[in-house]
PDB file of N, CA and C in Angstrom:
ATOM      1  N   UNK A   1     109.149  86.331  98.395  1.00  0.00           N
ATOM      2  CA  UNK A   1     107.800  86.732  98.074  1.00  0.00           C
ATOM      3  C   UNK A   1     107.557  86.358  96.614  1.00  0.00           C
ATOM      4  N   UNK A   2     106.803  85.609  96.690  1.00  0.00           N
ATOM      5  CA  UNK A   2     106.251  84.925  95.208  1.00  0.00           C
ATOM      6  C   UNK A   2     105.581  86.116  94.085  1.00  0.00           C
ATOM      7  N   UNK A   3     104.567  86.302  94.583  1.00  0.00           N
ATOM      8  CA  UNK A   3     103.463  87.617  93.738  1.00  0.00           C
ATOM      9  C   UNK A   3     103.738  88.901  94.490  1.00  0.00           C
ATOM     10  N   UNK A   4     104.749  89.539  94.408  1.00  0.00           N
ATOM     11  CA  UNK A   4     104.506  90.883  94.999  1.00  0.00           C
ATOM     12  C   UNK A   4     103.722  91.677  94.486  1.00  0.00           C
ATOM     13  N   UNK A   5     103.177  91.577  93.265  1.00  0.00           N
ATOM     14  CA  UNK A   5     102.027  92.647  93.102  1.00  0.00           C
ATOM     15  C   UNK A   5     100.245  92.403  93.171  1.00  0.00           C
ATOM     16  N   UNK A   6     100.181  90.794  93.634  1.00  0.00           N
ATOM     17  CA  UNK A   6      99.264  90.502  94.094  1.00  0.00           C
ATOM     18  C   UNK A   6      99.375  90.913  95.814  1.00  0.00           C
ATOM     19  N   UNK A   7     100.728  91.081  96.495  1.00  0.00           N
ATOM     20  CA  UNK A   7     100.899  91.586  97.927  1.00  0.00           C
ATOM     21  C   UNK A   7     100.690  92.363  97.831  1.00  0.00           C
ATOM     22  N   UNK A   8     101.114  93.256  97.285  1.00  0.00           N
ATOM     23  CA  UNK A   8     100.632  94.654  97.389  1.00  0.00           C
ATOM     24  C   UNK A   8      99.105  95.279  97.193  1.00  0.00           C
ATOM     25  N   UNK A   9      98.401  94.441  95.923  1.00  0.00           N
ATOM     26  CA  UNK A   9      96.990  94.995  96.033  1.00  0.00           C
ATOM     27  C   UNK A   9      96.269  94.901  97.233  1.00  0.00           C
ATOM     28  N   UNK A  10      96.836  93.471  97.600  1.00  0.00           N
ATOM     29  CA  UNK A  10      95.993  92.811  98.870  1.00  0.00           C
ATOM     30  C   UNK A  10      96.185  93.763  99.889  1.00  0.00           C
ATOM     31  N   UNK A  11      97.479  93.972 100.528  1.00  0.00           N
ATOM     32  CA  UNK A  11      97.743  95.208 101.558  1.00  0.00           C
ATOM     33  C   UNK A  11      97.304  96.066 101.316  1.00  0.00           C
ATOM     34  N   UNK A  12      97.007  96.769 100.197  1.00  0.00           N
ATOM     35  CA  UNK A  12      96.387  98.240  99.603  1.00  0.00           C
ATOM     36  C   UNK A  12      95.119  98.135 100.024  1.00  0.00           C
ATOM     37  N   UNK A  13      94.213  97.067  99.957  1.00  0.00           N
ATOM     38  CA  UNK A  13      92.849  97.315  99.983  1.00  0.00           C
ATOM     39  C   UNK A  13      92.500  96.665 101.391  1.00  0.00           C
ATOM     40  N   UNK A  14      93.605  96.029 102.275  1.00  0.00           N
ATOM     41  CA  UNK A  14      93.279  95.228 103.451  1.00  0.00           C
ATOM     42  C   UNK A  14      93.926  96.765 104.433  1.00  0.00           C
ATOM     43  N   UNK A  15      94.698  97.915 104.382  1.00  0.00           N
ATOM     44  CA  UNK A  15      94.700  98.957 104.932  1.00  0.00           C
ATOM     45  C   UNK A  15      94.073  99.940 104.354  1.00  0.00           C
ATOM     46  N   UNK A  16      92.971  99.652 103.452  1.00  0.00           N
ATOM     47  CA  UNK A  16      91.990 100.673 102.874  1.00  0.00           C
ATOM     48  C   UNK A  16      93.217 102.233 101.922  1.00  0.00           C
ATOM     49  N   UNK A  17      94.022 101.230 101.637  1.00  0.00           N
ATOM     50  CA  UNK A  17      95.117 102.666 100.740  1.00  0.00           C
ATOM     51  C   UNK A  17      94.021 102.216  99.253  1.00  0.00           C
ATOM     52  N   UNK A  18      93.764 103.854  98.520  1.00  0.00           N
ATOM     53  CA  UNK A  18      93.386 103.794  97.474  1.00  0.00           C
ATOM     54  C   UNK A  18      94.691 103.425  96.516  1.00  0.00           C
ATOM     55  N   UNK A  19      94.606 102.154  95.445  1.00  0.00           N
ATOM     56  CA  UNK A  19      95.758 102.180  94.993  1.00  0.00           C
ATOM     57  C   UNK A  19      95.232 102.400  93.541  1.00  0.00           C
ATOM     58  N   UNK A  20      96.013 103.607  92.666  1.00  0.00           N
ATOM     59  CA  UNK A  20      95.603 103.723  91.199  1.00  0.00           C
ATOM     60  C   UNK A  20      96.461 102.528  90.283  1.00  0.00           C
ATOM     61  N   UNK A  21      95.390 102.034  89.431  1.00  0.00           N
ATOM     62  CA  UNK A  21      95.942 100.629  88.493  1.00  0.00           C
ATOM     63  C   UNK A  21      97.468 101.579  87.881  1.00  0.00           C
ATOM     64  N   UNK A  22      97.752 102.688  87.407  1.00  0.00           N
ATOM     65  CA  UNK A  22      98.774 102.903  86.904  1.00  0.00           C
ATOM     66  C   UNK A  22      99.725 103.008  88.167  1.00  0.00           C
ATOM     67  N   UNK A  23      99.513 103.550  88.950  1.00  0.00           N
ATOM     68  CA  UNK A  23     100.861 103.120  90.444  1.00  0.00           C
ATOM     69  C   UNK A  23     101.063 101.886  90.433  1.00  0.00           C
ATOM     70  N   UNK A  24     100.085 101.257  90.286  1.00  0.00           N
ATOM     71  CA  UNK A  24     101.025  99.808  90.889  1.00  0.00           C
ATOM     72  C   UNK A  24     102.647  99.321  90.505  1.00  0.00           C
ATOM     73  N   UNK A  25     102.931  99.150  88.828  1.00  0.00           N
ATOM     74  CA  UNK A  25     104.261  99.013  88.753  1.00  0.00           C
ATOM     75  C   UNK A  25     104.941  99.935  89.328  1.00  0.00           C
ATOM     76  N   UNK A  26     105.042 100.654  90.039  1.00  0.00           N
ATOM     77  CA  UNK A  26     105.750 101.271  90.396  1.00  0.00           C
ATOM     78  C   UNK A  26     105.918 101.097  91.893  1.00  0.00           C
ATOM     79  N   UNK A  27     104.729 100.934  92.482  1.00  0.00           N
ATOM     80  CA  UNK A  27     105.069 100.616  94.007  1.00  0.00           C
ATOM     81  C   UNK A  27     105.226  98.968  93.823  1.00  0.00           C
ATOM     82  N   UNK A  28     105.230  98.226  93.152  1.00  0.00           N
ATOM     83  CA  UNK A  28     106.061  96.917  92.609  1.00  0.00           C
ATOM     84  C   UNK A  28     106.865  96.622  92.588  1.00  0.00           C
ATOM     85  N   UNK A  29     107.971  97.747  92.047  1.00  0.00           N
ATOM     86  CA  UNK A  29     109.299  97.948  91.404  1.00  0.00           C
ATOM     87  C   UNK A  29     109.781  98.522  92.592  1.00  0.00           C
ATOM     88  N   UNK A  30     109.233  98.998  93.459  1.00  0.00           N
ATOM     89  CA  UNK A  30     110.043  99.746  94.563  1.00  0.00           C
ATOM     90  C   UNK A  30     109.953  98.905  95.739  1.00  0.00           C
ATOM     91  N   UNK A  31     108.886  97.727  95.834  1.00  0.00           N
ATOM     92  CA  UNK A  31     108.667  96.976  97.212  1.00  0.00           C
ATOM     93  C   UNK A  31     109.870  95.942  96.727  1.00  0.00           C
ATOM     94  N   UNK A  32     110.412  95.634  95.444  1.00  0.00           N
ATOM     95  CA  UNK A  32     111.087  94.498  94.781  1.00  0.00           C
ATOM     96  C   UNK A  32     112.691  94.710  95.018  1.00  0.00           C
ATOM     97  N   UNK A  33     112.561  96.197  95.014  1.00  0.00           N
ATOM     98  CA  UNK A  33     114.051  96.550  95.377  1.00  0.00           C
ATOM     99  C   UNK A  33     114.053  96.798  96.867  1.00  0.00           C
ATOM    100  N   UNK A  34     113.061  97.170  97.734  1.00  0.00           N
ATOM    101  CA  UNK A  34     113.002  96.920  98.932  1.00  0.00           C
ATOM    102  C   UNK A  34     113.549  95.715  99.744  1.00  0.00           C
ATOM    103  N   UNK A  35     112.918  94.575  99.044  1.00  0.00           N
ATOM    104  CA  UNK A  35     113.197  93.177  99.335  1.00  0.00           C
ATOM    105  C   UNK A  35     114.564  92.492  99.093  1.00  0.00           C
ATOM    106  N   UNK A  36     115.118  93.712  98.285  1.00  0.00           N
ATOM    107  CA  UNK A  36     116.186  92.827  97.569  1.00  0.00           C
ATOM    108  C   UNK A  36     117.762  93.609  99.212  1.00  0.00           C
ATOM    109  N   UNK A  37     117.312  94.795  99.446  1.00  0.00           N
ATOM    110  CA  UNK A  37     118.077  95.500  99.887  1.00  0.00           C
ATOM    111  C   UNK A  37     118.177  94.963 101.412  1.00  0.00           C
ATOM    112  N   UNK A  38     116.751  94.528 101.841  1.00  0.00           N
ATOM    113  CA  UNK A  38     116.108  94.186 103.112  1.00  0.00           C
ATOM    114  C   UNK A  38     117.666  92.166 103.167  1.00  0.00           C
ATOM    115  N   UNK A  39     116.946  92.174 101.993  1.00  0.00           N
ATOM    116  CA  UNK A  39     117.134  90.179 102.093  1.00  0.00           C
ATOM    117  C   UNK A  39     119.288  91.018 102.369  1.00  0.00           C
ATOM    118  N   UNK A  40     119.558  91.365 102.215  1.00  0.00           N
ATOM    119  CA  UNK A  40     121.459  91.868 102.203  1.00  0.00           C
ATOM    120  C   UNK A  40     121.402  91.873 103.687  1.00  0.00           C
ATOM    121  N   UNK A  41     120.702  92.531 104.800  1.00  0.00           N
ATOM    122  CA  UNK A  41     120.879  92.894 105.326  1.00  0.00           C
ATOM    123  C   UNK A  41     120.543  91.247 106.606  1.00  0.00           C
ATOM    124  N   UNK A  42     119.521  90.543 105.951  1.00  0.00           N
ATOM    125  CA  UNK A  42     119.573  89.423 106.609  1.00  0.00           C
ATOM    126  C   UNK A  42     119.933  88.119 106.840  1.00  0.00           C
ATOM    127  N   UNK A  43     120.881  88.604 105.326  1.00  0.00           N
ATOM    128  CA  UNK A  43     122.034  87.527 104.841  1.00  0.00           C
ATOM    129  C   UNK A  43     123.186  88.022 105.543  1.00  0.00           C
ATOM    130  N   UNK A  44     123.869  89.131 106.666  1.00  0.00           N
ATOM    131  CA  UNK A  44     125.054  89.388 106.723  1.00  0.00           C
ATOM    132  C   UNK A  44     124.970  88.459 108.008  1.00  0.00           C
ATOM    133  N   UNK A  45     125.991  87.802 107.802  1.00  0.00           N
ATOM    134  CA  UNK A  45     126.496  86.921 108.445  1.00  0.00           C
ATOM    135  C   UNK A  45     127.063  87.925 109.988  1.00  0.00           C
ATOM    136  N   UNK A  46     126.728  87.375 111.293  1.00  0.00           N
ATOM    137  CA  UNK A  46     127.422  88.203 112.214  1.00  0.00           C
ATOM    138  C   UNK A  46     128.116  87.182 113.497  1.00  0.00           C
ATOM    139  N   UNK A  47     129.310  87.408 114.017  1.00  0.00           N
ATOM    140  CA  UNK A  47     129.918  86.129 114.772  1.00  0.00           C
ATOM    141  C   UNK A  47     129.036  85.796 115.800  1.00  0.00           C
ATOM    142  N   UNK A  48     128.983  85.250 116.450  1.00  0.00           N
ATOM    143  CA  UNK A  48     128.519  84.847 117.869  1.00  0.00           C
ATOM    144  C   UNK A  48     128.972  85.663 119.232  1.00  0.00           C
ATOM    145  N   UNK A  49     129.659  86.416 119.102  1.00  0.00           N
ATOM    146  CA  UNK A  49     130.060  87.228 119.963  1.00  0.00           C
ATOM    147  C   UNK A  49     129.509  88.517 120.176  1.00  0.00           C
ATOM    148  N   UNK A  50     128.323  88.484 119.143  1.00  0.00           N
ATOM    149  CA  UNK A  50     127.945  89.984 119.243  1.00  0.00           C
ATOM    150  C   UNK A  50     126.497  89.454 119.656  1.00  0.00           C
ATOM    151  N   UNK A  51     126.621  90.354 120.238  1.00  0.00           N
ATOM    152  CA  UNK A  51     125.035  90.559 121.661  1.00  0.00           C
ATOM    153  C   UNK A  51     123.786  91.031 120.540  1.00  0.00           C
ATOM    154  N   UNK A  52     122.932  90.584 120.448  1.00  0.00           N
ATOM    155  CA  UNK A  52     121.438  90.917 120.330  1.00  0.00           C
ATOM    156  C   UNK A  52     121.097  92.005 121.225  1.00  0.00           C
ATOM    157  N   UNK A  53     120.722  92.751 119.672  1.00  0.00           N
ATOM    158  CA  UNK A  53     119.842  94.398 120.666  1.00  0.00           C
ATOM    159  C   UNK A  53     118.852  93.637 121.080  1.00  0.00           C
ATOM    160  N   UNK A  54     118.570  94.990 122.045  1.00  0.00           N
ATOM    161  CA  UNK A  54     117.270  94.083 122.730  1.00  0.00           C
ATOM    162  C   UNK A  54     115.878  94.812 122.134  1.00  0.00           C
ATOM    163  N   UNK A  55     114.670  94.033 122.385  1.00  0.00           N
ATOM    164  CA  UNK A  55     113.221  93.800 121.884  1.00  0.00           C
ATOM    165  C   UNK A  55     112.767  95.512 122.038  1.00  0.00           C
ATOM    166  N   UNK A  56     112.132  96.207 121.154  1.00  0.00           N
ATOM    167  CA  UNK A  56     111.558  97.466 121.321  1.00  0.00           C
ATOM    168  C   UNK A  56     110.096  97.110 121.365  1.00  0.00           C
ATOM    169  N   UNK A  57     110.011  97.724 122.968  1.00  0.00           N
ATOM    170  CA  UNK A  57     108.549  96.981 123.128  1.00  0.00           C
ATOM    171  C   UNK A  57     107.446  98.582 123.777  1.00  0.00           C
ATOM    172  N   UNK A  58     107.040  99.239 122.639  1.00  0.00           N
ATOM    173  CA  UNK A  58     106.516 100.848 123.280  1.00  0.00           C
ATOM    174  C   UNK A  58     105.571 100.875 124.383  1.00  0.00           C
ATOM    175  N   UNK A  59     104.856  99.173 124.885  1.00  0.00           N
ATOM    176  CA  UNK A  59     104.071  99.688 125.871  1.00  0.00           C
ATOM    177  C   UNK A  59     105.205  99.621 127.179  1.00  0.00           C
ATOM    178  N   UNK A  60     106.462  99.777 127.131  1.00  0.00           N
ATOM    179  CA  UNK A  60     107.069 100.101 128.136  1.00  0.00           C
ATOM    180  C   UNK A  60     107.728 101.385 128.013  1.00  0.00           C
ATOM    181  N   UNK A  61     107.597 101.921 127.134  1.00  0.00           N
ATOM    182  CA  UNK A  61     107.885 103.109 126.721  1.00  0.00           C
ATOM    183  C   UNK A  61     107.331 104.092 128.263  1.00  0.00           C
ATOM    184  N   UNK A  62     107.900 104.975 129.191  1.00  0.00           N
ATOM    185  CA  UNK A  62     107.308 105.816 130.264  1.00  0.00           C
ATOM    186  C   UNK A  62     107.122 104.906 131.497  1.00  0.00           C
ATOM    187  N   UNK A  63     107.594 103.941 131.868  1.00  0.00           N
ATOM    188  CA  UNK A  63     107.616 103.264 132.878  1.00  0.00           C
ATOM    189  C   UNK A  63     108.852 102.636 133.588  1.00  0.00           C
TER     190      UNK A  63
END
């Protein structure tokens, strides 16, 4: 993610969240370490032997 704090305004005002100009570094600093924690988890390497969970799909949720 290039501009995360241009992402974030954009999401803020494209889900109608009021965002105050002084929050922003802060929900900045927290989407940045988000990303950083997220990207570990899609860098772990896993063998080929392990099965893919399967798809969570809720409109089958009760059927």
């Amino acid at each position: 993610m290039k501009n995360i704090e241009k992402y974030v305004e954009c999401t803020a005002e494209l889900i109608n969240l009021p965002l105050q100009p002084e929050h922003l570094p802060g929900v900045v600093e927290n989407l940045e370490k988000i990303t950083a924690i997220a990207q570990l988890v899609i860098d772990f390497p896993l063998p080929p032997e392990i099965e893919q969970a399967p798809k969570f799909d809720p409109e089958k949720l009760g059927n």
